[in-house]
Protein backbone atom coordinates (compact mmCIF):
# COMPACT_ATOMS: atom_id res chain seq x y z
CA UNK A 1 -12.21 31.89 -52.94
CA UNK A 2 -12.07 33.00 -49.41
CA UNK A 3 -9.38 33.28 -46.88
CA UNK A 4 -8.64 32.77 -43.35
CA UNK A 5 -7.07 35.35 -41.37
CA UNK A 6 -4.87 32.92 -38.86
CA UNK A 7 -4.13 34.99 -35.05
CA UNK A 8 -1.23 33.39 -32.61
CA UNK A 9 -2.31 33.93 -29.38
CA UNK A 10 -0.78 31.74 -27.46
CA UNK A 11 2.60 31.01 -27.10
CA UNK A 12 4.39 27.65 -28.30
CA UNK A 13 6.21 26.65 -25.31
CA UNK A 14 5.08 23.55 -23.36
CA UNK A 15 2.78 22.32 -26.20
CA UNK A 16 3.18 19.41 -27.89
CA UNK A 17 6.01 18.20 -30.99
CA UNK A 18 3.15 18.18 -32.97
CA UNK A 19 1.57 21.66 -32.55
CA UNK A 20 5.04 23.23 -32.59
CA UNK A 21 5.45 21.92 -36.60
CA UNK A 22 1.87 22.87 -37.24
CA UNK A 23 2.54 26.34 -35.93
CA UNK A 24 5.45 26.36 -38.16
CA UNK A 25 3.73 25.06 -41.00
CA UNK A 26 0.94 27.88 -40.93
CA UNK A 27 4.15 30.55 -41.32
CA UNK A 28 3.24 31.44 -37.33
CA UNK A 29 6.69 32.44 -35.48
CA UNK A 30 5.70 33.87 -32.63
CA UNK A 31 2.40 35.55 -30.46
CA UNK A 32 0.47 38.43 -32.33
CA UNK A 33 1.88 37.17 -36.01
CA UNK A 34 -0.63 36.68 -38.76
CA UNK A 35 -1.19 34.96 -41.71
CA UNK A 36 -3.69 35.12 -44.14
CA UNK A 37 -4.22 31.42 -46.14
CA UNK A 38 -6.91 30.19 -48.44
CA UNK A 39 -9.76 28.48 -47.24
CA UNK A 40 -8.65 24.74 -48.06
CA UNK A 41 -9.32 21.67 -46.21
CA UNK A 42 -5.36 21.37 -45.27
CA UNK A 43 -5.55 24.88 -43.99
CA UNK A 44 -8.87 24.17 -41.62
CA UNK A 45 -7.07 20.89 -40.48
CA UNK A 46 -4.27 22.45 -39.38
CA UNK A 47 -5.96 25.40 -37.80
CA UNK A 48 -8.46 22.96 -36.29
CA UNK A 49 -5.31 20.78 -34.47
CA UNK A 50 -4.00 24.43 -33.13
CA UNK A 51 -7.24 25.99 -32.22
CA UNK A 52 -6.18 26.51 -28.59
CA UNK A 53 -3.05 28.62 -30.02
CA UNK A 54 -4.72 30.78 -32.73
CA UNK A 55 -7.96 32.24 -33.62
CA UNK A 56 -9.58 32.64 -37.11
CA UNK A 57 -11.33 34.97 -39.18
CA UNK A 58 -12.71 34.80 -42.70
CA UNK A 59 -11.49 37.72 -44.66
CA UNK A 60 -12.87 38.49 -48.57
């Protein structure tokens, strides 16, 4: 299965409640951290609802 490579690269501070949690929820603490997920629908949504935070890469 493949897997997303998830980038912070913007910070958290004046965004929404919302975005904050999702942030959060991805395992993203702070600008430069990565994570590295599965490619499942949950994951895509929440990237998807923080796209102007992180960027994405697929990684085999």
């Amino acid at each position: 299965m493949a897997r997303l490579k998830v980038t912070q690269v913007r910070g958290k501070v004046g965004t929404l409640r919302e975005h904050r949690e999702t942030l959060r929820s991805l395992g993203l603490k702070r600008i430069h951290d990565v994570v590295v997920k599965e490619d499942r629908p949950e994951i895509r949504g929440m990237v998807r609802a923080v796209a102007h935070l992180v960027t994405v890469e697929e990684v085999d």
